[in-house]
Structure formats: structure tokens, C-alpha cells
N, C-alpha and C. Protein backbone atom coordinates (compact mmCIF):
# COMPACT_ATOMS: atom_id res chain seq x y z
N UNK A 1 0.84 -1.19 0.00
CA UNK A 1 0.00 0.00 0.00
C UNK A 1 0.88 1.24 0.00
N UNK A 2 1.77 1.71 -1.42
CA UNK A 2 2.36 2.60 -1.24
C UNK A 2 1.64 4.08 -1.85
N UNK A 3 2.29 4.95 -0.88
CA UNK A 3 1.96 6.44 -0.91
C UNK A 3 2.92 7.20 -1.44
N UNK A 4 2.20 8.83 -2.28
CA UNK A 4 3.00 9.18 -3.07
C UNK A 4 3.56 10.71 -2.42
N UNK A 5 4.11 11.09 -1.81
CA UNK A 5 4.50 12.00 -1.41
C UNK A 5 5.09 13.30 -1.74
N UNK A 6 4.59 14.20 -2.08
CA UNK A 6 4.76 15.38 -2.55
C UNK A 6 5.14 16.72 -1.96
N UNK A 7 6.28 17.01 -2.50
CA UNK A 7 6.81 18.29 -1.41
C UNK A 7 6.70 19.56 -2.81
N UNK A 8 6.07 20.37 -3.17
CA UNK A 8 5.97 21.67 -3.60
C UNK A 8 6.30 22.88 -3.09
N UNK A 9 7.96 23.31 -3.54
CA UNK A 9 8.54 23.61 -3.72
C UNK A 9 8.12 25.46 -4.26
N UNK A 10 8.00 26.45 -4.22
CA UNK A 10 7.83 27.59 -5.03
C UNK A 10 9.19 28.01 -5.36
N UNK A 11 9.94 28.31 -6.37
CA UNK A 11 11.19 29.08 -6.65
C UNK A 11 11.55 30.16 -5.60
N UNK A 12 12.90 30.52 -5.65
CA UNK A 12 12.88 31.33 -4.71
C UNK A 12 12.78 32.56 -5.39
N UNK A 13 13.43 34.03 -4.69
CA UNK A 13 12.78 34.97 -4.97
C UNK A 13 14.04 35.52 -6.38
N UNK A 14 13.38 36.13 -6.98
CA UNK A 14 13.81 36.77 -8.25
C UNK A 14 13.07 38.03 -8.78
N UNK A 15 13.86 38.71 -9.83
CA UNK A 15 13.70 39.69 -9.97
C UNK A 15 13.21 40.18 -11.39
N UNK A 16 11.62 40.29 -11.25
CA UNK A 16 11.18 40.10 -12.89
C UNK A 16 11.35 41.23 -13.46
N UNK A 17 12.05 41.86 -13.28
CA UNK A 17 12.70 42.98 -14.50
C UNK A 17 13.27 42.72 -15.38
N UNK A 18 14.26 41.41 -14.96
CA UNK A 18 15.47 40.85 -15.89
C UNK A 18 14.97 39.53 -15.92
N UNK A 19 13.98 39.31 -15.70
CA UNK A 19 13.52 37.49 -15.91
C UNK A 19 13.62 37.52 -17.62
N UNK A 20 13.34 37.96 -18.53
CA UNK A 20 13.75 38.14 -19.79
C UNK A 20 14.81 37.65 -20.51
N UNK A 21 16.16 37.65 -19.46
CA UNK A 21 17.07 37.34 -19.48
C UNK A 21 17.25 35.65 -19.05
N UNK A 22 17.81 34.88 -20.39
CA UNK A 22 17.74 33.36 -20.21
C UNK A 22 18.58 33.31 -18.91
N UNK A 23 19.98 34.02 -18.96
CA UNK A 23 20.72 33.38 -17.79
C UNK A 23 20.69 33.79 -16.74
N UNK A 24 19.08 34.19 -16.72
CA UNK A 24 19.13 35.03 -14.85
C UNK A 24 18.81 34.24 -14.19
N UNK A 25 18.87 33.69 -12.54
CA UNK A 25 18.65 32.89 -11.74
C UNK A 25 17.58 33.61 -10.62
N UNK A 26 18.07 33.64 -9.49
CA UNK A 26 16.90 34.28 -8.17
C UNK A 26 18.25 35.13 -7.82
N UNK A 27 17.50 35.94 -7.13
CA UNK A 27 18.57 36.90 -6.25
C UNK A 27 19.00 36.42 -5.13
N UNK A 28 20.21 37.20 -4.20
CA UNK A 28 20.64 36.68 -3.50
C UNK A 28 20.12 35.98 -2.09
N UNK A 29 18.99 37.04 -2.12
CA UNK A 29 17.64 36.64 -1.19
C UNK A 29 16.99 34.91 -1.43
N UNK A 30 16.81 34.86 -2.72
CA UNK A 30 16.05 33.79 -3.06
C UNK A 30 17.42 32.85 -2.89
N UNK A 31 18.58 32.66 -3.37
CA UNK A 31 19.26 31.66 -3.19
C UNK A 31 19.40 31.09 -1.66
N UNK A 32 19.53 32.04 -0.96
CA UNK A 32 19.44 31.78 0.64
C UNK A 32 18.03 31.45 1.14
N UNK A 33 17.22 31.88 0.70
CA UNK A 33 15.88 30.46 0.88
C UNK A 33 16.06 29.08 0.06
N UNK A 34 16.58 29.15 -1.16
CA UNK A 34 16.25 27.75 -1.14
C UNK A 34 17.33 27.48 -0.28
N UNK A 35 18.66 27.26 0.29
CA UNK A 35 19.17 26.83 1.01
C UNK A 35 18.76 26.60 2.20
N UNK A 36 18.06 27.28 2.56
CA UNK A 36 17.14 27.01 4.16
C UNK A 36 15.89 26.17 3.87
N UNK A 37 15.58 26.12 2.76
CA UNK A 37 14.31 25.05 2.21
C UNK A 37 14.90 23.84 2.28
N UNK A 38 16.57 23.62 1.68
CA UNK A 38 16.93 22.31 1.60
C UNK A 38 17.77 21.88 2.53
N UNK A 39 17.90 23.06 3.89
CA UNK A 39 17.93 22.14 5.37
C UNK A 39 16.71 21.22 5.35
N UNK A 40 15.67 21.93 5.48
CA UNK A 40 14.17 21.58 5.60
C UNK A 40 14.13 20.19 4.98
N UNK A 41 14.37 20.44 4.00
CA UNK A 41 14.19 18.69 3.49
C UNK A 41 14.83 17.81 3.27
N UNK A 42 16.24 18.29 4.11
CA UNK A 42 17.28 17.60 3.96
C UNK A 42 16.98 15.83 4.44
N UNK A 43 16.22 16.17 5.97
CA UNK A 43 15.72 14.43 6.31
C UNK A 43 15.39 14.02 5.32
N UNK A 44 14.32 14.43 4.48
CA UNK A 44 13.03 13.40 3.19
C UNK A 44 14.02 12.54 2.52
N UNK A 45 13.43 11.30 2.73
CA UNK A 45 14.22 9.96 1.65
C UNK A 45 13.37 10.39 0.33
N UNK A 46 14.03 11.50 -0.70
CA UNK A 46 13.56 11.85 -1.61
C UNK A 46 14.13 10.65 -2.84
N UNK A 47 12.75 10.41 -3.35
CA UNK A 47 13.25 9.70 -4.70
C UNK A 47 12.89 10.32 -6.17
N UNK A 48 12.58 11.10 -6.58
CA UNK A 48 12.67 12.23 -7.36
C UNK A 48 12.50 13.70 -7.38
N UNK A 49 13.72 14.20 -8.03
CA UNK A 49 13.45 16.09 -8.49
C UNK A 49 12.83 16.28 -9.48
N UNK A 50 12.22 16.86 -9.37
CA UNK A 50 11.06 17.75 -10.52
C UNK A 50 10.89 19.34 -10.82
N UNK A 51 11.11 19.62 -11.78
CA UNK A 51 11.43 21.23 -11.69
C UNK A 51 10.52 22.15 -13.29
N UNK A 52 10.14 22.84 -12.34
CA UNK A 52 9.55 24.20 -14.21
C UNK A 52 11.14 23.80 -14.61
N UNK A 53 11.13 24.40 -15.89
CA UNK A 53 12.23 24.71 -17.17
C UNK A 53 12.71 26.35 -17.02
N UNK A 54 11.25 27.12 -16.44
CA UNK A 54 12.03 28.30 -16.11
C UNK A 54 13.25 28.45 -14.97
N UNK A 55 14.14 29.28 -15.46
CA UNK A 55 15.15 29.44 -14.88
C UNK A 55 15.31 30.03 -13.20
N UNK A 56 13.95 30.55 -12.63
CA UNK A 56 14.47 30.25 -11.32
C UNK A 56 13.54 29.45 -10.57
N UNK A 57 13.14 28.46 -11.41
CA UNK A 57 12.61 27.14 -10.38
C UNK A 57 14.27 26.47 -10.51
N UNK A 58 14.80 26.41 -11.92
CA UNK A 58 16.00 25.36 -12.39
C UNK A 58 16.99 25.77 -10.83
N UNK A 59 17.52 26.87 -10.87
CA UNK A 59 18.14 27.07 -9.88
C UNK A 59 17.94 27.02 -8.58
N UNK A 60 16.45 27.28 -8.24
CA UNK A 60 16.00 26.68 -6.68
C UNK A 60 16.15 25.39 -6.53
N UNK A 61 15.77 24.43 -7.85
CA UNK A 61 16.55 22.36 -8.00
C UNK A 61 17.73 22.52 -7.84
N UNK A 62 18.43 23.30 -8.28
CA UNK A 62 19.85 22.72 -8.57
C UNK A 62 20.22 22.88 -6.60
N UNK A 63 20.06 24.26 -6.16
CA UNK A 63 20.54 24.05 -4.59
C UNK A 63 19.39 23.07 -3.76
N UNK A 64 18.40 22.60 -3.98
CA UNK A 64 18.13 21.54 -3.34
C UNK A 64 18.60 20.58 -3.09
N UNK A 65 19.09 19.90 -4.99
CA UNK A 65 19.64 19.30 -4.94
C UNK A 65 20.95 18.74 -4.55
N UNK A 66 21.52 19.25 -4.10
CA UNK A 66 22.75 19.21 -3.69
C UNK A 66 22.74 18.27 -2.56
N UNK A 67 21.62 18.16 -1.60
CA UNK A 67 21.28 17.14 -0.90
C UNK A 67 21.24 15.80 -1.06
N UNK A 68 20.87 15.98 -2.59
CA UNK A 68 20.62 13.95 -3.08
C UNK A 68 21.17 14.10 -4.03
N UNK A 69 22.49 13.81 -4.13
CA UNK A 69 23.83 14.27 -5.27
C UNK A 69 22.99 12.71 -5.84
N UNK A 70 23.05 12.11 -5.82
CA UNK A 70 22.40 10.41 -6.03
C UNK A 70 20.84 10.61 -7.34
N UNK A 71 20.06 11.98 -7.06
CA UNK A 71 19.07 12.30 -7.91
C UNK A 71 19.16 12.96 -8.93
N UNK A 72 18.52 12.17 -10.21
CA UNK A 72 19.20 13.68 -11.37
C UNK A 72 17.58 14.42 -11.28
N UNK A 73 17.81 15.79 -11.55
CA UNK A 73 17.08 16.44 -11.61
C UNK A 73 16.16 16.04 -12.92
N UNK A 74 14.87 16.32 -13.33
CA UNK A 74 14.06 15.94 -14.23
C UNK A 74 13.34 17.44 -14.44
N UNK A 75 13.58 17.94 -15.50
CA UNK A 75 13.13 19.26 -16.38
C UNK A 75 11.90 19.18 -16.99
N UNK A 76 10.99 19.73 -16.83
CA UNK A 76 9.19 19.03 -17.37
C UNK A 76 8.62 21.07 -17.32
N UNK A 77 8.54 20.84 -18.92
CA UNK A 77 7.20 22.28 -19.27
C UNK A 77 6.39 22.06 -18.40
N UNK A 78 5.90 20.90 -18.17
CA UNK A 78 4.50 20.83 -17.76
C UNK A 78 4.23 21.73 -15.52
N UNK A 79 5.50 21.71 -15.30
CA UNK A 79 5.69 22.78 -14.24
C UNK A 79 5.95 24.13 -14.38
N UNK A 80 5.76 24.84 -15.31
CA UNK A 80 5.98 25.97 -15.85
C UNK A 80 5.09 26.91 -15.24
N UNK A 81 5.24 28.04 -14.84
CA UNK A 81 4.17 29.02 -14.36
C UNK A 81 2.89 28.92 -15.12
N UNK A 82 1.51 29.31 -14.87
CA UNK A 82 0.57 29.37 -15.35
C UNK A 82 -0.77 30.24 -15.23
N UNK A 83 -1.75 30.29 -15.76
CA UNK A 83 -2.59 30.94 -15.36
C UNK A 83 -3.90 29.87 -14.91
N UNK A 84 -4.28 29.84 -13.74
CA UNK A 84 -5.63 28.69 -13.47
C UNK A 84 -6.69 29.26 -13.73
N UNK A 85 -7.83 28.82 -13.97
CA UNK A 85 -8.88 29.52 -14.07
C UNK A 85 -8.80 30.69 -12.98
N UNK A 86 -9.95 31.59 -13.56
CA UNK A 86 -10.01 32.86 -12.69
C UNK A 86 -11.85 33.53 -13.15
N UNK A 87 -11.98 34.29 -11.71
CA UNK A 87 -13.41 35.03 -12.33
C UNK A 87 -13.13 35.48 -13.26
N UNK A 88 -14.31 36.24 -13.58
CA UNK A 88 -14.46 37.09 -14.46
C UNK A 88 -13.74 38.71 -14.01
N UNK A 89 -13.73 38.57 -12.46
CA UNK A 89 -13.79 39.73 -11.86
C UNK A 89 -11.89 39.89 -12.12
N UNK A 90 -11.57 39.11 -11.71
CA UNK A 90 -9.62 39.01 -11.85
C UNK A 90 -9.38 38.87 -12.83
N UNK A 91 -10.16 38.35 -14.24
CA UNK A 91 -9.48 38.22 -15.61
C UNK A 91 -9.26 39.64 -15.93
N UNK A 92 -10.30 40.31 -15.58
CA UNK A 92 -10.89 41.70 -16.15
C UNK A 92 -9.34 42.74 -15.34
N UNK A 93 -9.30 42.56 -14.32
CA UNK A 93 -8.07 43.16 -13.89
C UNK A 93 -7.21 42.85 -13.83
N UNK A 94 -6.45 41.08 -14.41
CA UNK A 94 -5.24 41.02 -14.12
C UNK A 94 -5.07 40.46 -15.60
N UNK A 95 -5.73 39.65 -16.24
CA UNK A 95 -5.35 39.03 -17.25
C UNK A 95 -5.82 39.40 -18.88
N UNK A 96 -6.34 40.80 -18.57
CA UNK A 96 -7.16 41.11 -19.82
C UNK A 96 -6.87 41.01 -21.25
N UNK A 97 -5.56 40.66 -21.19
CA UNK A 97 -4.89 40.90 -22.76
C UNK A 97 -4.75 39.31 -22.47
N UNK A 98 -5.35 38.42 -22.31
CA UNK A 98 -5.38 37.28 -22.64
C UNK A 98 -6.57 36.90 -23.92
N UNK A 99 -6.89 36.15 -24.33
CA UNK A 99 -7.81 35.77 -25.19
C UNK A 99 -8.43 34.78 -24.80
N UNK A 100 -9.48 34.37 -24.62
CA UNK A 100 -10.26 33.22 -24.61
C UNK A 100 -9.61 31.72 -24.78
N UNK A 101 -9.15 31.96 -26.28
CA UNK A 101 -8.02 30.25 -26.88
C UNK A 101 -7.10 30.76 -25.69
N UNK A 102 -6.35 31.57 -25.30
CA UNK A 102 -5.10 31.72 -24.30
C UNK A 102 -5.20 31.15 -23.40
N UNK A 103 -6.59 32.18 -22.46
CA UNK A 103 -6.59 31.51 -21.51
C UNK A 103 -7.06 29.82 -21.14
N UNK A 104 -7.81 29.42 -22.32
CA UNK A 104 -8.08 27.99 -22.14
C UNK A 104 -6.53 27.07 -21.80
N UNK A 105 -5.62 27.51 -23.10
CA UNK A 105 -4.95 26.34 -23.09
C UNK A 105 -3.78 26.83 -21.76
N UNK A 106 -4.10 28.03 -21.41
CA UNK A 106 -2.98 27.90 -19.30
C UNK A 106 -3.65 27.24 -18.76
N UNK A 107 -5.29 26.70 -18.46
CA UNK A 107 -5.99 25.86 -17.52
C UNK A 107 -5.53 24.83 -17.90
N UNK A 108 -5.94 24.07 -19.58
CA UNK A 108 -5.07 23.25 -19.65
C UNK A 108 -4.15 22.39 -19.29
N UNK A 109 -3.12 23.35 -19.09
CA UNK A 109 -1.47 23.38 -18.64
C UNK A 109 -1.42 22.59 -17.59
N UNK A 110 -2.53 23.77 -16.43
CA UNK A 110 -2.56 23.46 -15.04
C UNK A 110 -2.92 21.99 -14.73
N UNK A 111 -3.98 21.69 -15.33
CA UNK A 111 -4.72 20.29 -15.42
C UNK A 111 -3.85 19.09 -15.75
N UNK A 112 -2.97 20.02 -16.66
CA UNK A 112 -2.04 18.26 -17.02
C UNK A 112 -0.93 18.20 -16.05
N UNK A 113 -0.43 19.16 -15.20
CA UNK A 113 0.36 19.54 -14.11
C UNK A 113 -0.34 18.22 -12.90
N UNK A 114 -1.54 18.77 -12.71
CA UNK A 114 -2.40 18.14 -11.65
C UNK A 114 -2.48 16.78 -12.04
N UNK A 115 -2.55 16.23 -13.22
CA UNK A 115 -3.39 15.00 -13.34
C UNK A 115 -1.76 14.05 -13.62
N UNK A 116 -0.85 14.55 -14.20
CA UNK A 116 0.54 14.22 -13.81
C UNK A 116 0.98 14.03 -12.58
N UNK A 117 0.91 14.91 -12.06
CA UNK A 117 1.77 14.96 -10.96
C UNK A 117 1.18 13.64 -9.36
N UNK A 118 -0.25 14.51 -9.41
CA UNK A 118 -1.23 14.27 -8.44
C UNK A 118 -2.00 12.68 -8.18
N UNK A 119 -1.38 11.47 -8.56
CA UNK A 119 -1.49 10.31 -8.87
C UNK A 119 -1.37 9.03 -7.85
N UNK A 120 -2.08 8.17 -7.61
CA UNK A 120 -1.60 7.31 -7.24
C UNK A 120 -0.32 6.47 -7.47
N UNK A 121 0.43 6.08 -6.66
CA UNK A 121 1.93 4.89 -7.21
C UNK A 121 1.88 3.60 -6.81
N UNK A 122 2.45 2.76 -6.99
CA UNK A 122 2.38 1.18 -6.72
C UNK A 122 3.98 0.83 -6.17
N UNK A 123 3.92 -0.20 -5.20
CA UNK A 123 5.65 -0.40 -4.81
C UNK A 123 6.11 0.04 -3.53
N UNK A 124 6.61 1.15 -3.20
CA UNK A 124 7.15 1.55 -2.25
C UNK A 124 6.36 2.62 -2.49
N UNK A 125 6.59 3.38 -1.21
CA UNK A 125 6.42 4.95 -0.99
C UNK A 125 7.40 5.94 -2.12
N UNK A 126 7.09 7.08 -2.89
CA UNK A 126 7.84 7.71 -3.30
C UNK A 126 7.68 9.03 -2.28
N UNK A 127 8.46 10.11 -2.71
CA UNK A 127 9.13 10.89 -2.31
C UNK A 127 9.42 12.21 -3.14
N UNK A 128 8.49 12.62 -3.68
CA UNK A 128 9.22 13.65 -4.70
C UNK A 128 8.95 15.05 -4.52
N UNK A 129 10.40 15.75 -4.98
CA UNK A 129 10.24 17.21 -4.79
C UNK A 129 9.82 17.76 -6.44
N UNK A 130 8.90 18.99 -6.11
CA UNK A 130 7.83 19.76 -7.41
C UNK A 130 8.64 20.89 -6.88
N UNK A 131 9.62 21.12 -7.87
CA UNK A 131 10.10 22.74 -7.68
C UNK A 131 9.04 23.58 -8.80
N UNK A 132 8.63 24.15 -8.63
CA UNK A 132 7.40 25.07 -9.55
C UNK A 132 7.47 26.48 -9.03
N UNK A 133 5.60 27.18 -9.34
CA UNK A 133 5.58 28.54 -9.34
C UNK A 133 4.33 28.62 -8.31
N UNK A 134 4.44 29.63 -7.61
CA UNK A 134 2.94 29.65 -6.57
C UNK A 134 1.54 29.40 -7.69
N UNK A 135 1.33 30.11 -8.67
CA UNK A 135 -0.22 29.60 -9.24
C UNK A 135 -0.38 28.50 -9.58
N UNK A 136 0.73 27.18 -9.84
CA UNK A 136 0.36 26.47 -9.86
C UNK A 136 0.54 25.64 -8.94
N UNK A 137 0.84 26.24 -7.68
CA UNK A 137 1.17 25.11 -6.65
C UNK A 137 -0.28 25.50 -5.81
N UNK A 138 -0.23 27.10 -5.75
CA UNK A 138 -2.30 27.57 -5.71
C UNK A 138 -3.15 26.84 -5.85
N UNK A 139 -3.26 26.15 -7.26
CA UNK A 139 -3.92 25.75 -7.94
C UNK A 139 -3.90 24.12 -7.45
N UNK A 140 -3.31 23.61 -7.13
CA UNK A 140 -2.91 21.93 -6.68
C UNK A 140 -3.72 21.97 -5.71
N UNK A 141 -3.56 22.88 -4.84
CA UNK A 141 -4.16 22.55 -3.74
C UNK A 141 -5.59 22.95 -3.70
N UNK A 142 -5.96 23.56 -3.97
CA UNK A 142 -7.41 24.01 -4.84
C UNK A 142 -8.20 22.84 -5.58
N UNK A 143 -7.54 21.94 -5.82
CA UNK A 143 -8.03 20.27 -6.38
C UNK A 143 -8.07 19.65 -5.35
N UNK A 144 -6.92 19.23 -4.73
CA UNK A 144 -6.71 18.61 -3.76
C UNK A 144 -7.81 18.68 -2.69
N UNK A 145 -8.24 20.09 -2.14
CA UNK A 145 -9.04 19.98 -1.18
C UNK A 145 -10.73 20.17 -1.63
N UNK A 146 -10.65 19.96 -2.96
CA UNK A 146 -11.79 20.08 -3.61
C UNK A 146 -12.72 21.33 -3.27
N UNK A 147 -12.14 22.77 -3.53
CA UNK A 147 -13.05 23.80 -3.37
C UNK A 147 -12.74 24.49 -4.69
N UNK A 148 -13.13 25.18 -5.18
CA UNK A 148 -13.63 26.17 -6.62
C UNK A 148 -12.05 26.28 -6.80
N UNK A 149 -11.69 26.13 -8.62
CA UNK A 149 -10.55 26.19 -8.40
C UNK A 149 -10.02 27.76 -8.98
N UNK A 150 -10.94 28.53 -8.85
CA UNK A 150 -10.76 30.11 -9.09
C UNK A 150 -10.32 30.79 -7.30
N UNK A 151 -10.23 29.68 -6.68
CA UNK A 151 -10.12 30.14 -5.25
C UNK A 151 -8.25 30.25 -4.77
N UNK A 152 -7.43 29.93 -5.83
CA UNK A 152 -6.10 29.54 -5.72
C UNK A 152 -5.95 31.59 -5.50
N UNK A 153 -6.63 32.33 -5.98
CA UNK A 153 -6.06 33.85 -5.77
C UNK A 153 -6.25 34.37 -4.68
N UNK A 154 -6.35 33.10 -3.85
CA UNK A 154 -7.27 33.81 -1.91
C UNK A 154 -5.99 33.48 -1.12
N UNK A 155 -4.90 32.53 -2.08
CA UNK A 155 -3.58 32.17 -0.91
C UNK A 155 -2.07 32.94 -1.34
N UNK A 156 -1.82 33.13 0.00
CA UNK A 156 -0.74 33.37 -0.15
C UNK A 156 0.93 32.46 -0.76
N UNK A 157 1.69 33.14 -1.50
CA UNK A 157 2.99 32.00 -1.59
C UNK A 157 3.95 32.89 -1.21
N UNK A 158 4.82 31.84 -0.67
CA UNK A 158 6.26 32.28 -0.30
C UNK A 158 6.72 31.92 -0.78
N UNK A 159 8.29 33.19 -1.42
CA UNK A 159 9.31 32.05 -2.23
C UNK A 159 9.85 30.85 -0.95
N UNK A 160 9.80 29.86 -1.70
CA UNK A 160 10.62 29.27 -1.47
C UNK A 160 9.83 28.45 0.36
N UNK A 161 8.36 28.57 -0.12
CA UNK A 161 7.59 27.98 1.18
C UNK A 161 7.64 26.47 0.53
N UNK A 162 7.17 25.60 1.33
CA UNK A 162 7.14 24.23 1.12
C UNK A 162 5.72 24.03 1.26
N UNK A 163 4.88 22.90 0.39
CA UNK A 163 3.41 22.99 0.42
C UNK A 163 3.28 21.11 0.32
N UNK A 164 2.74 20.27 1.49
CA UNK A 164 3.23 18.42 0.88
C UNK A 164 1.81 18.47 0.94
N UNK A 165 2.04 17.14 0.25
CA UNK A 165 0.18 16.65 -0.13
C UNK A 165 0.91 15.16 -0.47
N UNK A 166 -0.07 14.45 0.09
CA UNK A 166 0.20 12.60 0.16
C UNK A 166 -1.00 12.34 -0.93
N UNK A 167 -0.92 11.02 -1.75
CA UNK A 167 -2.14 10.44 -2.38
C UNK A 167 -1.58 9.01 -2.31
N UNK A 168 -2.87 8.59 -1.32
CA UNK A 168 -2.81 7.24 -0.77
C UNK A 168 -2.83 6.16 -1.85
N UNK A 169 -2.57 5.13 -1.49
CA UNK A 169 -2.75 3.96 -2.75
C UNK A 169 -4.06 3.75 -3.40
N UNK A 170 -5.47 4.46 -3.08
CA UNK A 170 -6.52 4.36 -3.52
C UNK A 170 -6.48 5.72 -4.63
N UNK A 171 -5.53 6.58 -4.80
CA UNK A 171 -5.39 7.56 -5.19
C UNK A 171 -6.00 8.64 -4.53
N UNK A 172 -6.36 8.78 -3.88
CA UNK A 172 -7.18 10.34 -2.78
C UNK A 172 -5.88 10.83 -2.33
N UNK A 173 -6.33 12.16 -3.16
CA UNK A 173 -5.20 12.87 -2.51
C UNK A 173 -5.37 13.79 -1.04
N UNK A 174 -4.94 13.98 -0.28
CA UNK A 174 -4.34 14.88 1.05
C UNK A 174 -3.61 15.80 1.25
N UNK A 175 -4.00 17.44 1.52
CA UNK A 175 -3.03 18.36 2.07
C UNK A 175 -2.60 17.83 3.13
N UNK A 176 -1.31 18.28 3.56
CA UNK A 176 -0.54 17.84 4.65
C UNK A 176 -0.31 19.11 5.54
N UNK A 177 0.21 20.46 4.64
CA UNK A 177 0.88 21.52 4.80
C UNK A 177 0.55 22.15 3.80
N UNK A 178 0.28 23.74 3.76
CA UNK A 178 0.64 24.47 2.99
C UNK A 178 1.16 25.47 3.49
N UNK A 179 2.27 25.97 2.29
CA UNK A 179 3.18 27.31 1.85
C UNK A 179 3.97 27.60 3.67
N UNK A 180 4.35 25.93 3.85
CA UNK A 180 5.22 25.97 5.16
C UNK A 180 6.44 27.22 5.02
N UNK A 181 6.39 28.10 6.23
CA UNK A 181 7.59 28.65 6.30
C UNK A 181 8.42 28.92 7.30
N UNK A 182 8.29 28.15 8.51
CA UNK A 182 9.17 28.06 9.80
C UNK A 182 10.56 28.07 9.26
N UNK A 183 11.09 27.43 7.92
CA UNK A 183 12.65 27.33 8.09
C UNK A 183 13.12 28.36 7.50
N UNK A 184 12.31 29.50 6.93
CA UNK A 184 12.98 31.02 6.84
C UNK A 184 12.74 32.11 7.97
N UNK A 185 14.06 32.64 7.70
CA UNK A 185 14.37 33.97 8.69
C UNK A 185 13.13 35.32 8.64
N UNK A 186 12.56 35.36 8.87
CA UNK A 186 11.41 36.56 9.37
C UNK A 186 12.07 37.71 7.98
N UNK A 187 13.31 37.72 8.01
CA UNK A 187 14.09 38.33 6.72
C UNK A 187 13.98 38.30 5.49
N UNK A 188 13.48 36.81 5.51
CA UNK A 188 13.53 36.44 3.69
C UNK A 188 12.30 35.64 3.50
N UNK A 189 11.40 36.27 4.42
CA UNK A 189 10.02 35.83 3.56
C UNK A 189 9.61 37.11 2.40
N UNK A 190 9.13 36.68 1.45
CA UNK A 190 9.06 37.49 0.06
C UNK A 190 8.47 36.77 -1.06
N UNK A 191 7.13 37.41 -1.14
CA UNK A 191 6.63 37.06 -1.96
C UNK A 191 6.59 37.30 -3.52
N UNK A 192 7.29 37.50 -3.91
CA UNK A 192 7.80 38.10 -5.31
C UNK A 192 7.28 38.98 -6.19
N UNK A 193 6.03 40.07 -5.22
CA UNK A 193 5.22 41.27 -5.38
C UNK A 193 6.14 42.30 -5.15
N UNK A 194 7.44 42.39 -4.08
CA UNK A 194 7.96 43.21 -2.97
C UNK A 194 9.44 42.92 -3.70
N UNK A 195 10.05 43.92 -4.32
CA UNK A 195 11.27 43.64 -4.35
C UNK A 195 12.30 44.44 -3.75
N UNK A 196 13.31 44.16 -2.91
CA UNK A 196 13.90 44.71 -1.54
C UNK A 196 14.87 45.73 -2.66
């Protein structure tokens, strides 16, 4: 009766002025959370990394990883920032230059994120870290606990908070935690609205 264990991960903090830029990573702020993220999970008998392709989830994996030199990291679009459904009331103010076809195929996105990720396993217990982006880690849990999934814009993310969710061998999935942040300094919580 094995369980699938999920640690979601948000990138740490960065600086979208220059996100434009392929070889930009997180700032110095954000590198020092994920390092305090991957005290945090340093115990977990992790058996896979999982990471967006954007460049500062890649770099919040790469210092995780450093913990399970033994894991190769695994690069998947399908963790890529996104847009989840939304009212009418937030499209209208945040997403307006989207289009209809647009915004369908970001729900999409999200859905194949969820229905990937969010799964029953067979065998042993796994273990895996989801380095991603808060809307779609929003959005996970918004399935998970089965309430409206236009409700992901009511939570807060921290870079670099930790969010686990278990799905038992019957496949039902379970919040455990969300957007944990005891293992950052009162200093480097930052939500990537606020840039210091």
C-alpha cells in the first residue's frame, strides 16, 4: 500500500525585471531560501526532483539538490508558471490581454500539471520534490481539497515555502501543509510582489 509523497517547492525569490534574461537565476535573497528550504528537506528519503524549465525554479533544484547528489534532476514544461482559471472579476483586472483560446490552453497546462503529478503509485512509498511557481502550486491545492478552483487567488505564496500533499494507494489525494515557512528567517520571507 504505497503512498505518493509530494513536497511543492515555489522558486525562490527573483527579480522580474530581468527574468527576460535566459541566464538570470533568483537573487541573493532567493538563493538563501532555497538553502534554508533544503535544510528543511534535507531528512526526506527523496526519490525524485522535478522542476519548471524556467530558470528560477532550475536554480532553486539545482541548490536543493545538492542534498541527493544520487538524484538527477528531471526538467518538465508541464511545471511551468501558469494561469488557473479565474473570475471574471480578476481576468478583467489582471489578465485582460489574454484571449479566450489563451486563456483555455494555461488551464489546460494546469490540469495536465495536476493529473501528472497528483497520482496514485504502486511499490514503495515515493518521495518527490515539485520545484514550480505559486499559481500552480495555488492551484494543486485548490483540487486537492476540492473547493472552486478560481479560489487559488485567496492564498498566499512564499518564495521558497514548502506545500506536501500525500495520495494514498486508492489515489485520494491529502493536504498535509501548505506554503510551510518556519525554516525562513522573518528576513527572507518574500513574496515576489515586494522587491527589496
Amino acid at each position: 500500500m504505497a503512498s505518493r509523497f509530494l513536497y511543492l517547492i515555489r522558486h525562490g525569490q527573483f527579480d522580474p525585471d530581468v527574468e527576460s534574461n535566459p541566464t538570470h537565476g533568483i537573487t541573493k535573497i532567493g538563493k538563501q531560501q532555497a538553502r534554508h528550504a533544503a535544510k528543511a528537506l534535507k531528512a526526506v528519503p527523496v526519490t525524485a526532483i522535478h522542476t519548471s524549465t524556467m530558470t528560477r525554479a532550475t536554480v532553486t533544484a539545482e541548490i536543493l539538490g545538492k542534498n541527493f547528489p544520487d538524484i538527477e534532476i528531471q526538467r518538465a514544461h508541464r511545471l511551468q508558471e501558469c494561469i488557473p482559471p479565474v473570475t471574471d472579476d480578476v481576468r478583467e483586472a489582471y489578465f485582460s490581454a489574454l484571449t479566450d483560446s489563451q486563456l483555455h490552453d494555461q488551464i489546460a497546462h494546469a490540469d495536465r500539471a495536476y493529473t501528472h503529478y497528483v497520482k496514485r503509485t504502486t511499490g514503495s512509498d515515493r518521495h518527490e520534490l515539485l520545484v514550480c511557481h505559486g499559481n500552480l502550486i495555488r492551484y494543486m491545492v485548490c483540487r486537492v481539497l476540492e473547493v472552486p478552483p478560481t479560489a487559488w487567488v485567496n492564498f498566499t505564496s512564499t518564495n521558497c515555502g514548502i506545500t506536501r500533499i500525500v495520495v494514498n494507494s486508492e489515489g485520494n489525494a491529502a493536504l498535509l501543509s501548505y506554503n510551510e515557512i518556519g525554516h525562513l528567517p522573518l528576513t527572507h520571507l518574500t513574496d515576489n510582489m515586494h522587491i527589496d
